[in-house]
PDB file of N, CA and C in Angstrom:
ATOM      1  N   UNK A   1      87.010  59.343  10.597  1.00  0.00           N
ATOM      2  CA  UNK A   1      86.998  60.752  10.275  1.00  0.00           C
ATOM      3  C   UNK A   1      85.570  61.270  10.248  1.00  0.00           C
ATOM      4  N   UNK A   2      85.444  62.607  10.510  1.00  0.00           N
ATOM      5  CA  UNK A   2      84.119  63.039  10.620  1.00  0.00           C
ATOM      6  C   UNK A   2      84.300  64.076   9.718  1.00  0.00           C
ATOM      7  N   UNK A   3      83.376  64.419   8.671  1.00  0.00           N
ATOM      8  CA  UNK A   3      83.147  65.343   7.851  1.00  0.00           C
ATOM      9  C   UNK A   3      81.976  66.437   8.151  1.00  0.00           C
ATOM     10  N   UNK A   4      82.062  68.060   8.081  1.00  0.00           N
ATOM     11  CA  UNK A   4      80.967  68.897   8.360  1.00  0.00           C
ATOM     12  C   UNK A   4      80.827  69.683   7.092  1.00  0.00           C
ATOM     13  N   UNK A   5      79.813  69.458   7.090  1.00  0.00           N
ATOM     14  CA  UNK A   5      78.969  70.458   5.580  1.00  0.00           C
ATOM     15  C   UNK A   5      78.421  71.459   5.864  1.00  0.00           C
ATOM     16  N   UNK A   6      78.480  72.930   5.995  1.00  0.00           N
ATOM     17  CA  UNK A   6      78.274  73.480   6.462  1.00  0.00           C
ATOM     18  C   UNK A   6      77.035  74.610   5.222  1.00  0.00           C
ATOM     19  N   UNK A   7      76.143  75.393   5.673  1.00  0.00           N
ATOM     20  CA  UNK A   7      75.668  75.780   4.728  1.00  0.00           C
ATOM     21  C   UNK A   7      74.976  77.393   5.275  1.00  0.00           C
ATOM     22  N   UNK A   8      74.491  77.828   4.636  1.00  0.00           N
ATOM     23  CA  UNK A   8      73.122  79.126   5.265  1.00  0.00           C
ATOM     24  C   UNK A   8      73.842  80.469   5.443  1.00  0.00           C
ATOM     25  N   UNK A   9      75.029  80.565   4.843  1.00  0.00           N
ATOM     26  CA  UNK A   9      76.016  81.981   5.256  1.00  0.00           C
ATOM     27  C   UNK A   9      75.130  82.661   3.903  1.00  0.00           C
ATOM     28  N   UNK A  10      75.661  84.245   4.479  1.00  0.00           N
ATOM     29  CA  UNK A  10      75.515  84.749   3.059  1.00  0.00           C
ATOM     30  C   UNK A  10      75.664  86.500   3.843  1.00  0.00           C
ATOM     31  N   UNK A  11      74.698  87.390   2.581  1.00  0.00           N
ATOM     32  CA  UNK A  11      74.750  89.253   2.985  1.00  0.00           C
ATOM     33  C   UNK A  11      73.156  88.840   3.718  1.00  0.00           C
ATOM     34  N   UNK A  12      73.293  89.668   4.660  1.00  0.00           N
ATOM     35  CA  UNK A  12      72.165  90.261   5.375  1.00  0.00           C
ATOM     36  C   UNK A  12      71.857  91.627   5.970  1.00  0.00           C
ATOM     37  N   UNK A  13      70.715  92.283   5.908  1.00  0.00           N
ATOM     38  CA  UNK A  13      70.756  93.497   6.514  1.00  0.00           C
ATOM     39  C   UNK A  13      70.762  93.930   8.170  1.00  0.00           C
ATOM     40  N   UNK A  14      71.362  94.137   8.457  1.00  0.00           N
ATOM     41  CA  UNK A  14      70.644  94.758   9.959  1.00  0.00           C
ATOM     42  C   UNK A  14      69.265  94.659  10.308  1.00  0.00           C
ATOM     43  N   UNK A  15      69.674  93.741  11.430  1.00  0.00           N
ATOM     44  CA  UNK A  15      68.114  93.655  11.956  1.00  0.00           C
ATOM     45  C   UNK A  15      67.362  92.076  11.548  1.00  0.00           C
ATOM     46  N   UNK A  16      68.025  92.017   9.925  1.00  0.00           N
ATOM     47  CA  UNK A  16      67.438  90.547   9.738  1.00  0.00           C
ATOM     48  C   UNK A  16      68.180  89.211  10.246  1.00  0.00           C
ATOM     49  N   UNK A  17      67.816  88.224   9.598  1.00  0.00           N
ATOM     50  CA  UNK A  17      67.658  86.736  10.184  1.00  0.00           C
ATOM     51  C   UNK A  17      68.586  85.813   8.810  1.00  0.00           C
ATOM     52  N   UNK A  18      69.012  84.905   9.476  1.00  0.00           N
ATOM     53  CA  UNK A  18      69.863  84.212   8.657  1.00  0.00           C
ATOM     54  C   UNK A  18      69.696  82.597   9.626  1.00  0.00           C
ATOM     55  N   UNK A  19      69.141  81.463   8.706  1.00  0.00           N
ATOM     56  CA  UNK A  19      69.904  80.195   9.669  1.00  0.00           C
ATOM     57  C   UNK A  19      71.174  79.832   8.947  1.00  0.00           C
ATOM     58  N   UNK A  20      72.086  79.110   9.687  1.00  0.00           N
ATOM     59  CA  UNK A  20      73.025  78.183   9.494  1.00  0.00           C
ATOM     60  C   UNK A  20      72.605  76.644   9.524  1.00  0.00           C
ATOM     61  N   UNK A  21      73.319  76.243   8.391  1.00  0.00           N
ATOM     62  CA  UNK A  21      73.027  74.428   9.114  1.00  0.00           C
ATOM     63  C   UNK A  21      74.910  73.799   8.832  1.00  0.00           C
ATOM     64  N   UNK A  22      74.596  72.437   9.491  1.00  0.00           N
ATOM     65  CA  UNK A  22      75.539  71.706   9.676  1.00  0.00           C
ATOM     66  C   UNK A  22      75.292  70.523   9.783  1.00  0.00           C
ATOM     67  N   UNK A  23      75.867  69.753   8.743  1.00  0.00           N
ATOM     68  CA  UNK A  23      75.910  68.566   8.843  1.00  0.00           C
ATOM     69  C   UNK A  23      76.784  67.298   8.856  1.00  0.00           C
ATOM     70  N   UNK A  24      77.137  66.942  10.044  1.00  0.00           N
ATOM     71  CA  UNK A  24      78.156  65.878  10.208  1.00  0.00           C
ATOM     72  C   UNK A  24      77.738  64.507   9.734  1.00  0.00           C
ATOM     73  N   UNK A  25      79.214  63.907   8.841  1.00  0.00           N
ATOM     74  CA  UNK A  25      78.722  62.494   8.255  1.00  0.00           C
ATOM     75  C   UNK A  25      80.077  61.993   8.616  1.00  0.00           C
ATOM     76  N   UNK A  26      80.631  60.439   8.775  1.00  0.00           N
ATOM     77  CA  UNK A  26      81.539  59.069   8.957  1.00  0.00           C
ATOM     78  C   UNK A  26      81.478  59.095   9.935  1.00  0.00           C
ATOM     79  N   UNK A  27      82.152  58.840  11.018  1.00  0.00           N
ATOM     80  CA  UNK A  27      82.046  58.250  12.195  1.00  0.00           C
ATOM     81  C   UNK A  27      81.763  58.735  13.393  1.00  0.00           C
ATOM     82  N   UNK A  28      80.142  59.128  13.397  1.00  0.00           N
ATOM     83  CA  UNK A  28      79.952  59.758  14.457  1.00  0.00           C
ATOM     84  C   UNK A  28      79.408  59.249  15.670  1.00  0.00           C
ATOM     85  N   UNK A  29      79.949  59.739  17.004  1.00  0.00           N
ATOM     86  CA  UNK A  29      79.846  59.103  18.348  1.00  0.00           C
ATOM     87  C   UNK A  29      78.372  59.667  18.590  1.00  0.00           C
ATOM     88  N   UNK A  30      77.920  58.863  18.953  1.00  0.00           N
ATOM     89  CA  UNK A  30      77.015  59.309  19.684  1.00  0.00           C
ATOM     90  C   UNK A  30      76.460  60.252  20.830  1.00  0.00           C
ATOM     91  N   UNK A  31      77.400  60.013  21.702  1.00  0.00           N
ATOM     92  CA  UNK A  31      77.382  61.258  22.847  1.00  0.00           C
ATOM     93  C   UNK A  31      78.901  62.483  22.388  1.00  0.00           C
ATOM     94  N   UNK A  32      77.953  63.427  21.890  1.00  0.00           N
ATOM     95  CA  UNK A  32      79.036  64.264  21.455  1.00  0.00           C
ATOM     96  C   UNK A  32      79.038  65.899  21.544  1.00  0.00           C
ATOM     97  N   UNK A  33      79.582  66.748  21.652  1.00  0.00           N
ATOM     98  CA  UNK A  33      78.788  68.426  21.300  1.00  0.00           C
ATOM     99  C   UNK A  33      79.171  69.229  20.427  1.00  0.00           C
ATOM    100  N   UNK A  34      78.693  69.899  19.568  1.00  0.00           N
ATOM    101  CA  UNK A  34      78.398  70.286  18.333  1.00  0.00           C
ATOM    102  C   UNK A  34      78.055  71.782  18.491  1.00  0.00           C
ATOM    103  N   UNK A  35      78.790  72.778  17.912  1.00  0.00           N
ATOM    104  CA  UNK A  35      78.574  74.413  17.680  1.00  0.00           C
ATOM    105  C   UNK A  35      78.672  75.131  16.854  1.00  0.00           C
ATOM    106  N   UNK A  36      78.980  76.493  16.919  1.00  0.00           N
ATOM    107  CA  UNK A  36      79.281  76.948  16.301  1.00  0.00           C
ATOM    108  C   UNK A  36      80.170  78.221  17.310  1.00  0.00           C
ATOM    109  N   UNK A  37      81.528  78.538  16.309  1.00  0.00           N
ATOM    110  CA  UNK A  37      82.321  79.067  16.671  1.00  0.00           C
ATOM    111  C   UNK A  37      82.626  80.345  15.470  1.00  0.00           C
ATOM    112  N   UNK A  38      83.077  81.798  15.998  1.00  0.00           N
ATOM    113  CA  UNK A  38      83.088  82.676  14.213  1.00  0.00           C
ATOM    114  C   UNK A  38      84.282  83.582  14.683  1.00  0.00           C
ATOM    115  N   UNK A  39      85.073  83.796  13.735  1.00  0.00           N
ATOM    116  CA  UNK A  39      86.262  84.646  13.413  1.00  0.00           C
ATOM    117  C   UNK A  39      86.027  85.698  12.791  1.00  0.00           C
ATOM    118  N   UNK A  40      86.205  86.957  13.181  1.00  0.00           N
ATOM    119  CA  UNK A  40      86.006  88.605  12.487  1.00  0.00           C
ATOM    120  C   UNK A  40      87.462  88.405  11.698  1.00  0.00           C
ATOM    121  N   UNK A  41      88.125  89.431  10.815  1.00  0.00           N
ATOM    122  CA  UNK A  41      88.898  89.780  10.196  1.00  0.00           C
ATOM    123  C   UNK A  41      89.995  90.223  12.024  1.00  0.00           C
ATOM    124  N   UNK A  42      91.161  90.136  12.043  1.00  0.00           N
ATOM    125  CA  UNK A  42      92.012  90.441  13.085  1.00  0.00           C
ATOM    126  C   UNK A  42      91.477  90.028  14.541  1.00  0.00           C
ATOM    127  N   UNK A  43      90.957  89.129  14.513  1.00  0.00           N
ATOM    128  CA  UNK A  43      89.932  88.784  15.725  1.00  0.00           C
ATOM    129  C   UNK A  43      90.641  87.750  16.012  1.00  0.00           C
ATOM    130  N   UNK A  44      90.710  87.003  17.443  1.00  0.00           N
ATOM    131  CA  UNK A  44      90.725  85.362  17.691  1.00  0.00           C
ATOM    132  C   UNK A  44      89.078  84.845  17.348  1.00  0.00           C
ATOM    133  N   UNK A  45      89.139  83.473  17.491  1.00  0.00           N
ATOM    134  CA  UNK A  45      87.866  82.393  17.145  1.00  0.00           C
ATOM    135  C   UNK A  45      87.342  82.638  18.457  1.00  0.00           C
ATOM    136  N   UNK A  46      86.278  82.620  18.566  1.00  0.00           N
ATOM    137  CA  UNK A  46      85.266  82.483  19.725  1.00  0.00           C
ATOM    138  C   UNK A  46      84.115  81.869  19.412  1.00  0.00           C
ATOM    139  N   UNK A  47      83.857  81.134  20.799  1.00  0.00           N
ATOM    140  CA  UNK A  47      82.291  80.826  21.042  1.00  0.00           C
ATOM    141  C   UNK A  47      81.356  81.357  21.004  1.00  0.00           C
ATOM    142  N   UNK A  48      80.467  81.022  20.315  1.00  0.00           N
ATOM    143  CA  UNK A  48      79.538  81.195  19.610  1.00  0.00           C
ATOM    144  C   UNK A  48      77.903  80.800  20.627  1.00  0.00           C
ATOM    145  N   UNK A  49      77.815  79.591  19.796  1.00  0.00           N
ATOM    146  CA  UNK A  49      77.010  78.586  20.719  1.00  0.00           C
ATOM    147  C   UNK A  49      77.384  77.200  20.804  1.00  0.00           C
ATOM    148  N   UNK A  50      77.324  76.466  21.789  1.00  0.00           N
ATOM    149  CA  UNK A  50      76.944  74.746  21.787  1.00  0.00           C
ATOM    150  C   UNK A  50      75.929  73.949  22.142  1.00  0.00           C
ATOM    151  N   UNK A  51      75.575  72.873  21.809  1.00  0.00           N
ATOM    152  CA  UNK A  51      74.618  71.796  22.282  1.00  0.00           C
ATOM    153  C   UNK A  51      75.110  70.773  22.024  1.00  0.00           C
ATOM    154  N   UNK A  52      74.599  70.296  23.346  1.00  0.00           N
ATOM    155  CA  UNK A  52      75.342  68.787  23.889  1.00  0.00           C
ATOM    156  C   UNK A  52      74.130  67.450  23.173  1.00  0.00           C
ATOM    157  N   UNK A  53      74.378  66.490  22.958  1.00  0.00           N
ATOM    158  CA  UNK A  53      73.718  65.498  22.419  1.00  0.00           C
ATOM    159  C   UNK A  53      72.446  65.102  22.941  1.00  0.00           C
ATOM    160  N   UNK A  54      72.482  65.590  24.676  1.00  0.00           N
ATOM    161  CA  UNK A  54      71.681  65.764  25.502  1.00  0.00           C
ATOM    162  C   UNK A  54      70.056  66.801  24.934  1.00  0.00           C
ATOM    163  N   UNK A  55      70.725  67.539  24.647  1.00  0.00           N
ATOM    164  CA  UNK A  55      70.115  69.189  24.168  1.00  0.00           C
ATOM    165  C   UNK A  55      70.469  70.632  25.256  1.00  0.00           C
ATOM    166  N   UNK A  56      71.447  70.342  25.816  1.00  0.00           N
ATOM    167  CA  UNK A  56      72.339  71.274  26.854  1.00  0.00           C
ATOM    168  C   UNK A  56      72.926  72.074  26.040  1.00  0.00           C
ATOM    169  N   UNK A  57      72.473  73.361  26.084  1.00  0.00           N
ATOM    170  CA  UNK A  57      73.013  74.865  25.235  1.00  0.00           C
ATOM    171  C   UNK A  57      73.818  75.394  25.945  1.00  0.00           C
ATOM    172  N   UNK A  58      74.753  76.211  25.407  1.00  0.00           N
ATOM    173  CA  UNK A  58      75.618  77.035  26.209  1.00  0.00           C
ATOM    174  C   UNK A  58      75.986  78.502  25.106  1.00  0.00           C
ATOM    175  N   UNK A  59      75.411  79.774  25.402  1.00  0.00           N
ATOM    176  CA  UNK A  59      75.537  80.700  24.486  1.00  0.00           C
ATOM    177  C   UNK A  59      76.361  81.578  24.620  1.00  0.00           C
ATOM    178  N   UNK A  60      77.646  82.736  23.594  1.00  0.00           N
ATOM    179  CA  UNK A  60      77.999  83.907  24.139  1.00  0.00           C
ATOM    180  C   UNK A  60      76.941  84.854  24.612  1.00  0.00           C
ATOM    181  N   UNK A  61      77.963  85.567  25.892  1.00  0.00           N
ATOM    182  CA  UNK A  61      76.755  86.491  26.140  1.00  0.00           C
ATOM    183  C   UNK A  61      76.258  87.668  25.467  1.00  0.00           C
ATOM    184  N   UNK A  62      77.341  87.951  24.274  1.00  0.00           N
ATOM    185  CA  UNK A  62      77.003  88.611  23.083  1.00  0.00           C
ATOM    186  C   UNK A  62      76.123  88.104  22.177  1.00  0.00           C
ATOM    187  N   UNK A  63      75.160  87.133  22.097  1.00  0.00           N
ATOM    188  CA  UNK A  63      74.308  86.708  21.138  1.00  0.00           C
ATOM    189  C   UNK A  63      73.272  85.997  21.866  1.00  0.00           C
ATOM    190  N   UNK A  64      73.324  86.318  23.189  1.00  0.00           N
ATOM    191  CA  UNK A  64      72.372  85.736  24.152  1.00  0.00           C
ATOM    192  C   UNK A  64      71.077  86.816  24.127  1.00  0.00           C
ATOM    193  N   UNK A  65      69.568  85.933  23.465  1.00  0.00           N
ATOM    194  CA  UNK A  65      68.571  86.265  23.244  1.00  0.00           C
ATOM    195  C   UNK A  65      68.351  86.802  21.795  1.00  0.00           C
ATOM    196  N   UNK A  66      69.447  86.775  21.181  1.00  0.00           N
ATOM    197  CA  UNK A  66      69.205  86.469  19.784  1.00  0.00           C
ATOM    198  C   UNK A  66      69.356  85.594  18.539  1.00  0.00           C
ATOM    199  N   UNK A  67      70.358  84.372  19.133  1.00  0.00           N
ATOM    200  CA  UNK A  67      70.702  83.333  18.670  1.00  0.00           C
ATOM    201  C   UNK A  67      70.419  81.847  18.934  1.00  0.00           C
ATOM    202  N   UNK A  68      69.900  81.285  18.345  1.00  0.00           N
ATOM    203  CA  UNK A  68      69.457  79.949  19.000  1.00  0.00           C
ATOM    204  C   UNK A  68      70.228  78.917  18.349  1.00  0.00           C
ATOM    205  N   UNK A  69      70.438  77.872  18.794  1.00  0.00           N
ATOM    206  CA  UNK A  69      70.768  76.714  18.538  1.00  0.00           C
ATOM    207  C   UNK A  69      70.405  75.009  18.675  1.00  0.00           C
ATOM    208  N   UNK A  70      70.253  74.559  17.854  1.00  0.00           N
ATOM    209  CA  UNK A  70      69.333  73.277  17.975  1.00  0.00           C
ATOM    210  C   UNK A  70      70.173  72.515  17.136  1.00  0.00           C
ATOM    211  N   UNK A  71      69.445  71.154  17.428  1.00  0.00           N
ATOM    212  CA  UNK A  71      70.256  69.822  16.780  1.00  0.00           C
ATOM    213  C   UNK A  71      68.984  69.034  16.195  1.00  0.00           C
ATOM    214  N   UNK A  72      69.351  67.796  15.264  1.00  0.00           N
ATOM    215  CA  UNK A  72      68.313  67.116  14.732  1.00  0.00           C
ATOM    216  C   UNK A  72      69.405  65.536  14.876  1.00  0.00           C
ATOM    217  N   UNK A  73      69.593  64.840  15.833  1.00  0.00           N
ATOM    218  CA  UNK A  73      70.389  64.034  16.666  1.00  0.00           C
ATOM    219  C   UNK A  73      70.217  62.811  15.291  1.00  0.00           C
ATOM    220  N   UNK A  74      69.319  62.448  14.600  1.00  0.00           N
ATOM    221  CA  UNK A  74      69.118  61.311  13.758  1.00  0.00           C
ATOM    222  C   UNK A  74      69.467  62.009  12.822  1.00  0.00           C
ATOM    223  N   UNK A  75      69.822  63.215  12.105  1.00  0.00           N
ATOM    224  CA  UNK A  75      70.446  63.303  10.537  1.00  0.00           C
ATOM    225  C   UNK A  75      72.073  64.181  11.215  1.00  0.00           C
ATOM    226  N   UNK A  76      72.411  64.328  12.723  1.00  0.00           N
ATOM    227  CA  UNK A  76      73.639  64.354  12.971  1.00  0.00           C
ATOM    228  C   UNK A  76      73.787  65.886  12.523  1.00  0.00           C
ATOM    229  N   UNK A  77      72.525  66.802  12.370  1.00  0.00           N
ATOM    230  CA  UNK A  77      72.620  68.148  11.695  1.00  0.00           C
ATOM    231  C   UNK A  77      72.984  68.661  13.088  1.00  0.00           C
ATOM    232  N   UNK A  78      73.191  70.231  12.819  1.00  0.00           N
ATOM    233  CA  UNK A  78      72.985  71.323  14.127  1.00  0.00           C
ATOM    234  C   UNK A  78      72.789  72.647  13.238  1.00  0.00           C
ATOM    235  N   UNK A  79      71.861  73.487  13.671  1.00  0.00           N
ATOM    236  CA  UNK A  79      71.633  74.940  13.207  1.00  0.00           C
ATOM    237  C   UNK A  79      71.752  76.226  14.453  1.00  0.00           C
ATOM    238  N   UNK A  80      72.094  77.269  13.453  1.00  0.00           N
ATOM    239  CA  UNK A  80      72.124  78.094  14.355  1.00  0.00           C
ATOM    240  C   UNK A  80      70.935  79.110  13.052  1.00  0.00           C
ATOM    241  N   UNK A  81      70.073  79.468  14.269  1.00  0.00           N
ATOM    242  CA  UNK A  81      69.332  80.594  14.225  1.00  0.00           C
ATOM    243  C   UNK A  81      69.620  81.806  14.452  1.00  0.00           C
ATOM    244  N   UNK A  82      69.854  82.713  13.865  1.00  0.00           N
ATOM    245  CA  UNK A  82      70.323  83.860  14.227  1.00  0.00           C
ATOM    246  C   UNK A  82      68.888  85.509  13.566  1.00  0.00           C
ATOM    247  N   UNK A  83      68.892  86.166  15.018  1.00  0.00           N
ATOM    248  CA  UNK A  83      68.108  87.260  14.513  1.00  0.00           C
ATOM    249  C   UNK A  83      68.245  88.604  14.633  1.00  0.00           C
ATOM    250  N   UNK A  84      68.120  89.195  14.527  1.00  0.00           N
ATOM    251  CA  UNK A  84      68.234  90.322  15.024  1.00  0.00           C
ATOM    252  C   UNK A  84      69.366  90.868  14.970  1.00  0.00           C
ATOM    253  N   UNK A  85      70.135  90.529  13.851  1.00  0.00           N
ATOM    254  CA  UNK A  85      72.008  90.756  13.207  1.00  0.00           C
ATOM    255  C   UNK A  85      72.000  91.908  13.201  1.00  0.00           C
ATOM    256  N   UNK A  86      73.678  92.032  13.136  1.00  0.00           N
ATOM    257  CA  UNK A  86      73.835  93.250  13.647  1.00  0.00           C
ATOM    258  C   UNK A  86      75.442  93.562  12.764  1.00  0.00           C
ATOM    259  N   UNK A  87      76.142  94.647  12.748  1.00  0.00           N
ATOM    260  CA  UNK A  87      77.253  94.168  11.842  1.00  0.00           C
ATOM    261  C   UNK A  87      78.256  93.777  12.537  1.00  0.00           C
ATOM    262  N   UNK A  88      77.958  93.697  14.031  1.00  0.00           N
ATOM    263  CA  UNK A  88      79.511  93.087  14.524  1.00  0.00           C
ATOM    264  C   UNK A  88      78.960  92.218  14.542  1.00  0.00           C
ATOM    265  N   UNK A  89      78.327  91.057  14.505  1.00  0.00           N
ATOM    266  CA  UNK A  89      77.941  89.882  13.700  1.00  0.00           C
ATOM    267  C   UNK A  89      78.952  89.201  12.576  1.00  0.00           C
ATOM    268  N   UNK A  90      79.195  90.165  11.872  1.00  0.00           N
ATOM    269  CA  UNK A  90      80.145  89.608  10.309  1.00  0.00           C
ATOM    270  C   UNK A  90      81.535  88.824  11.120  1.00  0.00           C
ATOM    271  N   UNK A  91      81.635  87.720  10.429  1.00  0.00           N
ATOM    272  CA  UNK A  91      82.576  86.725  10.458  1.00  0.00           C
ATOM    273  C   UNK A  91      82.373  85.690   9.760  1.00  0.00           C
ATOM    274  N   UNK A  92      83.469  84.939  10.021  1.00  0.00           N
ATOM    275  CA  UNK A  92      83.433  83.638   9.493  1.00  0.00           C
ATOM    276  C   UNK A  92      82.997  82.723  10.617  1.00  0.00           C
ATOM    277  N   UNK A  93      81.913  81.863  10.586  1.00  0.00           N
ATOM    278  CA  UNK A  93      81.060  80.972  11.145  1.00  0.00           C
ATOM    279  C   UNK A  93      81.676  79.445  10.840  1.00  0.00           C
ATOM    280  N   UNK A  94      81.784  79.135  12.066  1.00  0.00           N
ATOM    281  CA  UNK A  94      82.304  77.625  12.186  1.00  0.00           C
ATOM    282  C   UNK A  94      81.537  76.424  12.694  1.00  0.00           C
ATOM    283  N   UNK A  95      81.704  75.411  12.102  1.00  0.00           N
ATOM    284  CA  UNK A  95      80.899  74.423  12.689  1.00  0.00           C
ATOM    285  C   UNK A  95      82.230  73.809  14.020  1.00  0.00           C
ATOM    286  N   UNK A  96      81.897  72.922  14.887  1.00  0.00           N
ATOM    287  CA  UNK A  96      82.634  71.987  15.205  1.00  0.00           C
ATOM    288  C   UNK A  96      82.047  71.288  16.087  1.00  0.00           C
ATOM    289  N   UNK A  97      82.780  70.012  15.682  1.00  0.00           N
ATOM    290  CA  UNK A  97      82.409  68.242  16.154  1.00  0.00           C
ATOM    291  C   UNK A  97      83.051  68.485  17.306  1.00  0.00           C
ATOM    292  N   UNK A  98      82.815  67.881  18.268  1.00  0.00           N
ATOM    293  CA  UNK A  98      83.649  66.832  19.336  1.00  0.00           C
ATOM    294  C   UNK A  98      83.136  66.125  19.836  1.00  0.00           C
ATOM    295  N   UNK A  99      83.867  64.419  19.765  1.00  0.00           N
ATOM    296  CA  UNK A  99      83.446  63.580  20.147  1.00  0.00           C
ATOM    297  C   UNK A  99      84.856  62.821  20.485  1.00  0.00           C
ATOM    298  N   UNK A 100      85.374  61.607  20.402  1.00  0.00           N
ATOM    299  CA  UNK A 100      86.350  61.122  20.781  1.00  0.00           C
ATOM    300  C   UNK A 100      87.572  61.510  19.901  1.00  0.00           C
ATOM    301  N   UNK A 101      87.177  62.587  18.806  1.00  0.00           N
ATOM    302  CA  UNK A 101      87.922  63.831  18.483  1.00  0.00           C
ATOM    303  C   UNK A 101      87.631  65.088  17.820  1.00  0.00           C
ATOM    304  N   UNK A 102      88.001  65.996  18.172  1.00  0.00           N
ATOM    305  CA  UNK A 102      87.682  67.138  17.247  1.00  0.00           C
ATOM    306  C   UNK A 102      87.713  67.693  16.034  1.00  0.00           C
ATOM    307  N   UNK A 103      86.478  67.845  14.904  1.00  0.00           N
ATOM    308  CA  UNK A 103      86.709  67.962  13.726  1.00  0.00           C
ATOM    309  C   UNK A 103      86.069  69.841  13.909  1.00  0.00           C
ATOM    310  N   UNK A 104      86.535  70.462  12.726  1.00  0.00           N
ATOM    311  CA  UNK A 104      85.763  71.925  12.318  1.00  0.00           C
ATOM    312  C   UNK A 104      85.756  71.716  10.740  1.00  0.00           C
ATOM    313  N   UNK A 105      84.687  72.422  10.690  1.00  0.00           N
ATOM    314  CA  UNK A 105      83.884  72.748   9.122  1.00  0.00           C
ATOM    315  C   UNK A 105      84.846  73.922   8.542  1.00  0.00           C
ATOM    316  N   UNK A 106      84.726  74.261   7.180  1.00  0.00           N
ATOM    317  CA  UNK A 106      85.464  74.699   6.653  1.00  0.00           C
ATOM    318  C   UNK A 106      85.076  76.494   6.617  1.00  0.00           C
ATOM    319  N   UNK A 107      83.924  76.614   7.773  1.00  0.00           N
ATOM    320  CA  UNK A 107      83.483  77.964   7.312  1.00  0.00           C
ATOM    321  C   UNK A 107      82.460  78.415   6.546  1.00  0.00           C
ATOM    322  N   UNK A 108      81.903  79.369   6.874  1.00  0.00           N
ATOM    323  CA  UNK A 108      80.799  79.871   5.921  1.00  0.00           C
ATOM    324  C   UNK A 108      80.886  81.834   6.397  1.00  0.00           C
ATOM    325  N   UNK A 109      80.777  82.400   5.377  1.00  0.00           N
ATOM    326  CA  UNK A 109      80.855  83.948   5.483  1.00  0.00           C
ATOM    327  C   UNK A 109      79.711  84.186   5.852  1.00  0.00           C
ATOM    328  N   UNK A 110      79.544  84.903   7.171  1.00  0.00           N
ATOM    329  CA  UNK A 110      78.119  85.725   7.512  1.00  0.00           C
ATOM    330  C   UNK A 110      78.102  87.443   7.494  1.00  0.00           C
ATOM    331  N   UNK A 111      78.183  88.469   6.511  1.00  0.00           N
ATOM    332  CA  UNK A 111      77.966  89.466   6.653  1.00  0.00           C
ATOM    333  C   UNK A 111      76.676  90.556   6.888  1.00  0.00           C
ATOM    334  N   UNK A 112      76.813  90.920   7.610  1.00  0.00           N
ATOM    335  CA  UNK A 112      76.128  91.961   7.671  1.00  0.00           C
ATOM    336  C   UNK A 112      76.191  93.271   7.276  1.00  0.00           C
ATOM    337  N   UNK A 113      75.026  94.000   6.720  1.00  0.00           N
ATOM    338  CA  UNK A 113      75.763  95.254   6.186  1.00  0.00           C
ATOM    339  C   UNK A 113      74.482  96.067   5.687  1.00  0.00           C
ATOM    340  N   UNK A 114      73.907  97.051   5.485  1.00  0.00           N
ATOM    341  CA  UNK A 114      73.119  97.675   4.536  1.00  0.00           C
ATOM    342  C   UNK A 114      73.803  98.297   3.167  1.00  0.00           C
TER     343      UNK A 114
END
């Protein structure tokens, strides 16, 4: 089983910056890819960002040039950088594993708002 700890949600204003982190712990594969995925209120889940174990990103094109994503491969973390928020931004932020199976984190609230 793979467990994700997810952390860095919270209120933010327009315009500002928020990271996310994530951290996967038990049995993790080594070659694996790791994201983040976020749900609005009446929305489906969508992609977000990913990175491959490699360091191969893949971004929506809605958060492309304002969101980054990185990994730290020896503590099994992944963050998302986010800047320049905005309020269609607000959702619920997901982590998720895949490796020889798929785990997701339990969520973290990212609002935006003045």
């Amino acid at each position: 089983q793979v467990q994700l700890v997810e952390s860095g949600g919270g209120l933010v204003q327009p315009g500002g910056s928020l990271r996310l982190s994530c951290a996967a712990s038990g049995s993790i594969f080594s070659v694996n890819v790791m994201g983040w995925y976020r749900q609005a209120p009446g929305k489906e889940r969508e992609m977000v960002a990913t990175i491959t174990s490699g360091g191969s990103t893949n971004y929506a094109d809605s958060v492309k040039g304002r969101f980054s994503i990185s990994r730290d491969n020896a503590k099994n973390t992944v963050y998302l950088q986010m800047n320049s928020l905005d309020p269609e931004d607000t959702a619920v932020y997901y982590c998720r594993y895949v490796g020889p199976r798929t785990f997701w984190g339990q969520g973290t609230q990212v609002t935006v708002s003045s």
